[in-house]
Protein backbone atom coordinates (compact mmCIF):
# COMPACT_ATOMS: atom_id res chain seq x y z
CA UNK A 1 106.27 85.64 118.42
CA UNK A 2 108.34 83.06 116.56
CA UNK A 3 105.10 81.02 115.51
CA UNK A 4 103.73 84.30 114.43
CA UNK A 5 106.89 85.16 112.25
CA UNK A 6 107.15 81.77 110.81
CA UNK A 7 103.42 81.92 109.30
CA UNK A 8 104.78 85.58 108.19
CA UNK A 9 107.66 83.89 106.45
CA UNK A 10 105.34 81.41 104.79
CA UNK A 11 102.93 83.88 103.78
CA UNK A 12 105.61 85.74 101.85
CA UNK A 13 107.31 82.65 100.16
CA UNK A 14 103.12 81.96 98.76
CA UNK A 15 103.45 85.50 97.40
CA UNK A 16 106.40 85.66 96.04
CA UNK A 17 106.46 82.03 94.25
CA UNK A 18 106.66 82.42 90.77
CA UNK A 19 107.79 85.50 90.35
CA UNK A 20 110.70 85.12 88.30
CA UNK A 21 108.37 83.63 85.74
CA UNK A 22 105.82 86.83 85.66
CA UNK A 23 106.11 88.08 82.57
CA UNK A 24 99.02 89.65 80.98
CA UNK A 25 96.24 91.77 80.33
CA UNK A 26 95.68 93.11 83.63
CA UNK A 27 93.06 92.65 86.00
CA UNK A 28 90.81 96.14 86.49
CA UNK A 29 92.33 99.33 87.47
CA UNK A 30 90.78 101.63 89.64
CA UNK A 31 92.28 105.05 90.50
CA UNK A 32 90.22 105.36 93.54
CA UNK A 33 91.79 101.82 94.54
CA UNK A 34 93.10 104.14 98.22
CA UNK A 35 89.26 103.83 99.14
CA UNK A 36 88.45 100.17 97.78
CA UNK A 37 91.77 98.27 99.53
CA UNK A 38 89.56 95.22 99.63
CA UNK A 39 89.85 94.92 95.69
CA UNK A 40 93.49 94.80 95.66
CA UNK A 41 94.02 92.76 98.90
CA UNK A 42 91.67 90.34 100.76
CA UNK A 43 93.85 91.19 104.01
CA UNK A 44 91.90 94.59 103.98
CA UNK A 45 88.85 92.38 104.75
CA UNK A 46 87.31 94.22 108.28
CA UNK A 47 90.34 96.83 108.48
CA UNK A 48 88.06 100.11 109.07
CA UNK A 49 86.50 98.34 112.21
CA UNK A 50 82.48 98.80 111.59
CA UNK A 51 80.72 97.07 108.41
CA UNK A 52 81.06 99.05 105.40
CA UNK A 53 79.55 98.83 102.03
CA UNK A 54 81.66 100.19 98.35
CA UNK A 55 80.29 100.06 95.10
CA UNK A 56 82.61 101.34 91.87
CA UNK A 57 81.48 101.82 87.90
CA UNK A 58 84.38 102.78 86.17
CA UNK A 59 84.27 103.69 81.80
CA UNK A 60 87.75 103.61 80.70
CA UNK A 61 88.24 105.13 77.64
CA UNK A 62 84.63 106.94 77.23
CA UNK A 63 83.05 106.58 74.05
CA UNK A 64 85.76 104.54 72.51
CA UNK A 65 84.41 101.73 70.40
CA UNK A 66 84.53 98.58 72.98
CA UNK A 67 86.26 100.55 75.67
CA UNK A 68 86.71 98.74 79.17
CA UNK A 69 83.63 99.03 81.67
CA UNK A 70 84.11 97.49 85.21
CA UNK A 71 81.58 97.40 87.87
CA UNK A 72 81.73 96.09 91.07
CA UNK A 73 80.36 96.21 94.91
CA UNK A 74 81.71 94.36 97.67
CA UNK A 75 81.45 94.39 101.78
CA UNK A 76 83.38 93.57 104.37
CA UNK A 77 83.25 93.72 108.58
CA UNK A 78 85.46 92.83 111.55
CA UNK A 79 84.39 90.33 114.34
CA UNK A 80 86.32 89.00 117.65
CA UNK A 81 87.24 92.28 118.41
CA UNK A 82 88.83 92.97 115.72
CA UNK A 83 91.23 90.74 115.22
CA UNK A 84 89.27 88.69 112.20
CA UNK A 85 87.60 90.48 109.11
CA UNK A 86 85.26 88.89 106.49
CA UNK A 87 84.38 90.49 103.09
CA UNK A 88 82.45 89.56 100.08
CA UNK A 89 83.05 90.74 96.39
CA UNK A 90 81.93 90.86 92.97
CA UNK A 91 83.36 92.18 90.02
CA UNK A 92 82.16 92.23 86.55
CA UNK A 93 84.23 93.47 83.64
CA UNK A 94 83.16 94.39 79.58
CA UNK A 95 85.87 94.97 77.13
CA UNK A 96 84.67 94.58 73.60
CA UNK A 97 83.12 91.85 72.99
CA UNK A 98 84.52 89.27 76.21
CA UNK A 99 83.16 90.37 79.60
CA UNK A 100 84.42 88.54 82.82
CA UNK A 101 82.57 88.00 86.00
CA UNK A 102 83.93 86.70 90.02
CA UNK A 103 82.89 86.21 93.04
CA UNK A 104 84.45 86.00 96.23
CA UNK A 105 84.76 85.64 100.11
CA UNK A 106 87.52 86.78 102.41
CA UNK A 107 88.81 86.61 105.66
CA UNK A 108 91.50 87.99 107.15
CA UNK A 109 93.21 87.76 110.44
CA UNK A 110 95.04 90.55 112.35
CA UNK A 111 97.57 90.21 114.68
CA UNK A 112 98.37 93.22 117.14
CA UNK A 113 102.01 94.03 116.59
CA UNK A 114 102.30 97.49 118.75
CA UNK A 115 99.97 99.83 120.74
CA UNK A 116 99.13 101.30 117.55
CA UNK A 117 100.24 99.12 114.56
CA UNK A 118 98.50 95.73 113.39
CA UNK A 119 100.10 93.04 110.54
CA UNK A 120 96.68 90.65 108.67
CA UNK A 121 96.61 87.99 107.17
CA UNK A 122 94.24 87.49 104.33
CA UNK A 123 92.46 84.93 101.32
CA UNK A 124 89.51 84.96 99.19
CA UNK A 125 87.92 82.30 97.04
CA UNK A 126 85.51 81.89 95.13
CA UNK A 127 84.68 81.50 91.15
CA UNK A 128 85.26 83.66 88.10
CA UNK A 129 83.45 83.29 84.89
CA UNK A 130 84.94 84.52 81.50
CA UNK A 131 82.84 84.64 78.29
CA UNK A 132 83.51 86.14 74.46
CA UNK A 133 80.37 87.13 72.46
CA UNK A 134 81.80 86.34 68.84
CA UNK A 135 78.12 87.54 67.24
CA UNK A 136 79.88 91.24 68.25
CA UNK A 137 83.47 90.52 66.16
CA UNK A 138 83.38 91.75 62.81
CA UNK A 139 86.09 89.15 60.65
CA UNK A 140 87.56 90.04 57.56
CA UNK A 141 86.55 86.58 56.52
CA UNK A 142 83.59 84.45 57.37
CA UNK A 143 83.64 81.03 58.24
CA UNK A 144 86.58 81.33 60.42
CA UNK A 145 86.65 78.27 63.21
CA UNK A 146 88.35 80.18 65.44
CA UNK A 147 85.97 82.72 66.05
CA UNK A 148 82.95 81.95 67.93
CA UNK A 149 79.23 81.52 67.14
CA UNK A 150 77.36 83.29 69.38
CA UNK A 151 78.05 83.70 73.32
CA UNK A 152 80.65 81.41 74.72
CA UNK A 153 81.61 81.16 78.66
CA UNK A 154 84.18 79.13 80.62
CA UNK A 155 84.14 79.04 84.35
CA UNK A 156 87.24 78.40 86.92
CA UNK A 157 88.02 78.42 90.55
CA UNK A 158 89.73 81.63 92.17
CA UNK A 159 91.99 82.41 95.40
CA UNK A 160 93.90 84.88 96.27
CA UNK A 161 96.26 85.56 99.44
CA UNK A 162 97.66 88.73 100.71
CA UNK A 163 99.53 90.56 103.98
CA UNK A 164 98.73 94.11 105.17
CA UNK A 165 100.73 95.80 107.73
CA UNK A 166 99.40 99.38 109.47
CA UNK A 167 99.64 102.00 111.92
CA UNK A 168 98.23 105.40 112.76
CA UNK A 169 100.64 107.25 110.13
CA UNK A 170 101.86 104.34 107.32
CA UNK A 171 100.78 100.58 105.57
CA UNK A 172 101.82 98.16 103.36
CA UNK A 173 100.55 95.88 101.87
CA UNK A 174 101.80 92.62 99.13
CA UNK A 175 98.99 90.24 97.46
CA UNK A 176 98.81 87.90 94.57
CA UNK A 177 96.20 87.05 92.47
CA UNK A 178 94.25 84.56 90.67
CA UNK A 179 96.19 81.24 92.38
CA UNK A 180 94.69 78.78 91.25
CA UNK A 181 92.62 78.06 87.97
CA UNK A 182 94.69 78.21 85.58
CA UNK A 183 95.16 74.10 84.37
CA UNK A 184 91.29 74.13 85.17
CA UNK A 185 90.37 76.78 81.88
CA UNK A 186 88.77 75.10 79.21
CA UNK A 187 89.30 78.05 76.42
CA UNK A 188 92.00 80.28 77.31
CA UNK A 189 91.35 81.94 74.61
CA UNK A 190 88.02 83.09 76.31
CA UNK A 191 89.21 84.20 79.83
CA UNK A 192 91.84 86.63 77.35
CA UNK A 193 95.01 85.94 80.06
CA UNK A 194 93.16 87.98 82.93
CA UNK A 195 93.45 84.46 84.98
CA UNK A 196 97.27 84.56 84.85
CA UNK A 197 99.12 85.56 88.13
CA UNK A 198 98.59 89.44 89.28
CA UNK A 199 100.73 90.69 91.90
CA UNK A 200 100.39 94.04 93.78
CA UNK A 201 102.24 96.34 96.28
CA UNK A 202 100.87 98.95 98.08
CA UNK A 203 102.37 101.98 100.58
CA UNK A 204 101.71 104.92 102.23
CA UNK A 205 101.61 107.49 105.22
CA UNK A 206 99.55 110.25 106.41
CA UNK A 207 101.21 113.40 107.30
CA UNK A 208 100.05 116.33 109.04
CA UNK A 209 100.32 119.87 107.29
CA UNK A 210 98.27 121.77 109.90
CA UNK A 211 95.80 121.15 112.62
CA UNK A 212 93.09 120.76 109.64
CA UNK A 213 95.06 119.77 106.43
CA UNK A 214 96.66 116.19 106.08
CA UNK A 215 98.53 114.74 102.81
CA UNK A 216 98.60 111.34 102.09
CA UNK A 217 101.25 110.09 99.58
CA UNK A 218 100.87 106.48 98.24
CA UNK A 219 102.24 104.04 95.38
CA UNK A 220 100.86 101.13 94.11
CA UNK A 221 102.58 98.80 92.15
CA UNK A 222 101.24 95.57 89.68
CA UNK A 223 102.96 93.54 87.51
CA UNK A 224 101.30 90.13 85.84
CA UNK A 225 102.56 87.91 83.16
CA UNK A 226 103.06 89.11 79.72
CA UNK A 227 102.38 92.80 80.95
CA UNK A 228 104.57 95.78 81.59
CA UNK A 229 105.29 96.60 85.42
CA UNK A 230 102.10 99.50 86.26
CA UNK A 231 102.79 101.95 88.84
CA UNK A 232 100.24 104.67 90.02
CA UNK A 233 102.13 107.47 92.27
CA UNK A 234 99.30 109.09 94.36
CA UNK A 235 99.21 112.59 96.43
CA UNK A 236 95.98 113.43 98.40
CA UNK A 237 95.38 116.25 100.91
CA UNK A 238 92.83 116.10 103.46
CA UNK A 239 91.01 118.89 104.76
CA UNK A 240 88.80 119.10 108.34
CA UNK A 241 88.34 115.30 107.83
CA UNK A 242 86.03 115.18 105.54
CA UNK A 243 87.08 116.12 102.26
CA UNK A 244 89.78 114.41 99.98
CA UNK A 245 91.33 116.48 97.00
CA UNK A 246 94.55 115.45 95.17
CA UNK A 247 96.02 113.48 91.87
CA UNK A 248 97.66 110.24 90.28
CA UNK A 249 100.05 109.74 87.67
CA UNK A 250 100.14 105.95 86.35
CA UNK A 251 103.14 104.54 83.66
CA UNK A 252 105.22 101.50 83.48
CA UNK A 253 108.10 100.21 83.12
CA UNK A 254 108.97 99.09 79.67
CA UNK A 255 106.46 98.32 77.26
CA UNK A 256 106.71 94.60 77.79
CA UNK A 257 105.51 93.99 74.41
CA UNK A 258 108.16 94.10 71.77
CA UNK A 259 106.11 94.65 68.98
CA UNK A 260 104.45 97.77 70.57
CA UNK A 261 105.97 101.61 69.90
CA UNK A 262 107.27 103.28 73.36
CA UNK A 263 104.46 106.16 72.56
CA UNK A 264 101.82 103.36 73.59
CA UNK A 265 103.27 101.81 76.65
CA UNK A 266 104.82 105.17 78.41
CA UNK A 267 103.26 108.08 80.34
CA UNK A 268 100.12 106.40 80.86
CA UNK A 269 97.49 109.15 82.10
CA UNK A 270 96.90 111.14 85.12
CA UNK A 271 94.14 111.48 87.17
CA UNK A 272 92.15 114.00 89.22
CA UNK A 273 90.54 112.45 92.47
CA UNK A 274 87.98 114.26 94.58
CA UNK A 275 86.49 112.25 97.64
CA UNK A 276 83.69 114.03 100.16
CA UNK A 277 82.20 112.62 103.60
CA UNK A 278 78.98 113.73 102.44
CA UNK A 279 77.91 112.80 106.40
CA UNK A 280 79.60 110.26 108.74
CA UNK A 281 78.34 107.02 106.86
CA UNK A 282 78.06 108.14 103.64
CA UNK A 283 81.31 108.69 101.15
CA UNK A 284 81.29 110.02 97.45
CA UNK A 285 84.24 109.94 95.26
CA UNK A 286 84.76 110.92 91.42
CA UNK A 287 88.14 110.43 89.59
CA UNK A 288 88.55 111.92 85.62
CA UNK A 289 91.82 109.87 84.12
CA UNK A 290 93.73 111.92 81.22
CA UNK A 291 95.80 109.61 79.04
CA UNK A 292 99.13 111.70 78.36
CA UNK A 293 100.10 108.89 76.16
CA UNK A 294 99.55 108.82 72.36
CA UNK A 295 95.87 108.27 72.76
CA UNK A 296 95.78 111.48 74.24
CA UNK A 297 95.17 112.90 70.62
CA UNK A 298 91.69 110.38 70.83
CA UNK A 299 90.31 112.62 73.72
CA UNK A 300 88.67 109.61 75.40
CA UNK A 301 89.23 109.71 78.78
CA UNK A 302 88.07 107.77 81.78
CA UNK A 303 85.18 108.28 84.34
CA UNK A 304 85.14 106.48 88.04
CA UNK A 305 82.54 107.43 90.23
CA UNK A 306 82.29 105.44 93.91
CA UNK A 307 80.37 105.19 96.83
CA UNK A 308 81.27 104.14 100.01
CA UNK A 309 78.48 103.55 103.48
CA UNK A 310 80.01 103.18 106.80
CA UNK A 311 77.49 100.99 109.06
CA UNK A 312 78.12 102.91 111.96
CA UNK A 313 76.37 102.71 115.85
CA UNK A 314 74.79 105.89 117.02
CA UNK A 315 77.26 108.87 117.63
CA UNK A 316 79.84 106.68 116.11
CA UNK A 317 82.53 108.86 114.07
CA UNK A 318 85.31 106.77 112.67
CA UNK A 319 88.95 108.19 112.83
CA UNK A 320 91.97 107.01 111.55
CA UNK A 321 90.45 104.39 109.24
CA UNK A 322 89.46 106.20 107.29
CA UNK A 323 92.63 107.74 106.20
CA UNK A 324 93.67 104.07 104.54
């Protein structure tokens, strides 16, 4: 136990170093990030137990002239029993006229800590590319250098580290992204600061409301350099274990941008979430953001539509899982 807390320990200090210096444009959102743990923390690699496939296209912003678009898929599994997981991702993301692309492998490990409650360690690594299309800018003046002539790309190695605690009713989880890479960018300019240091916090339980209802209260919380402090505060019922129904409210705290009014930077949007076990492998899940902001007024709101497939064995039914 005291070689397993010491790598605990050590794992924390790697998260938390450098956090007195985080002061970014964020990495992608997702409001339906409950369902897709593996894109906030690579120690969700292999947690549900069977191979399982997710896939997200999110429009932020619909219609809006350059609005963000994010797509990605990724996969993930559990071997020895459980106690390792391996996942694969990729992630590509439009805003405007720069678009950013990774890819990346996990593996986690998962250390028994109860009857019922397990504590993983996880990393990925792999590559992200970031590129800025300056045919699509429209300057006020020609000829300026700093704009670019046609499609421009800069690639840069990626890792990311994070620790996941659960049990049958509650789970936590810490991670920090984007580790390394940032000496090795030839044109930040390009990459647009989403290669700076992203940090995330996660929590939860399950509770049971009757023998067919369950709610699921959550929080997650990111903060990266240059960027306000995000929070999304998330309620979701379940009913006869196979249905999920409930809503997020995301905001900040402060503006972290001087220069920016208190209308733009506060009361971010809300979100409706609907989720449906269409059968035992196959999950469905749509979530309509409402910005209650000062765009609100713009009445472009955002679209997320996933789909999650559970590789299960025959007469398999997972439980429990899928609740985180």
């Amino acid at each position: 136990m005291k070689r397993i807390f010491k790598i605990a320990m050590l794992c924390c200090l790697v998260l938390l170093a450098g956090v007195s210096s985080s002061q970014a444009q964020q990495l992608p959102q997702y409001s339906q990030y409950i369902f897709n743990g593996l894109s906030i923390n690579p120690a969700y690699a292999g947690y549900k137990g069977v191979p399982y496939i997710q896939s997200t296209y999110r429009s932020q912003w619909s219609n809006y002239p350059g609005a963000p678009k994010t797509f990605s898929i990724s996969a993930d599994l559990s071997a020895n029993e459980g106690r390792m997981g391996f996942g694969a991702s990729i992630v590509s993301d439009q805003l405007g006229p720069s678009n950013s692309l990774s890819a990346l492998v996990s593996y986690a490990y998962r250390i028994q800590t109860g009857d019922y409650s397990f504590f993983s360690m996880g990393i990925s690594a792999g590559v992200s590319e970031y590129a800025i299309d300056g045919s699509q800018l429209r300057p006020d003046e020609n000829g300026d250098p700093d704009i670019p002539e046609g499609k421009v790309n800069t690639f840069t190695p990626d890792m990311n580290v994070g620790l996941f605690f659960n049990n049958r009713k509650f789970f936590a989880g810490l991670s920090v992204f984007n580790l390394v890479g940032q000496k090795s960018l030839e044109r930040k300019d390009i990459s647009l600061a989403y290669h700076d240091l992203h940090y995330y916090f996660t929590a939860g339980t399950i509770m049971p409301i009757s023998a067919n209802v369950k709610f699921k209260p959550s929080v997650l919380i990111k903060d990266s350099k240059g960027s306000p402090t995000n929070f999304d505060l998330n309620g979701m019922f379940l009913f006869f274990e196979s249905f999920w129904a409930g809503a997020s409210y995301r905001s900040n705290l402060g503006n972290g941008n001087e220069a920016l009014p208190e209308s733009l930077s506060k009361r971010n949007s809300v979100a409706a979430i609907l989720e449906i076990f269409a059968t035992k492998h196959l999950r469905i899940g749509y979530a309509y953001d409402h910005n209650t902001n000062i765009l609100s007024n713009l009445r472009n709101n955002s679209h997320e539509i996933s789909v999650g497939y559970y590789i299960l064995p025959t007469n398999n039914r997972i439980k429990n899982q899928r609740w985180f």
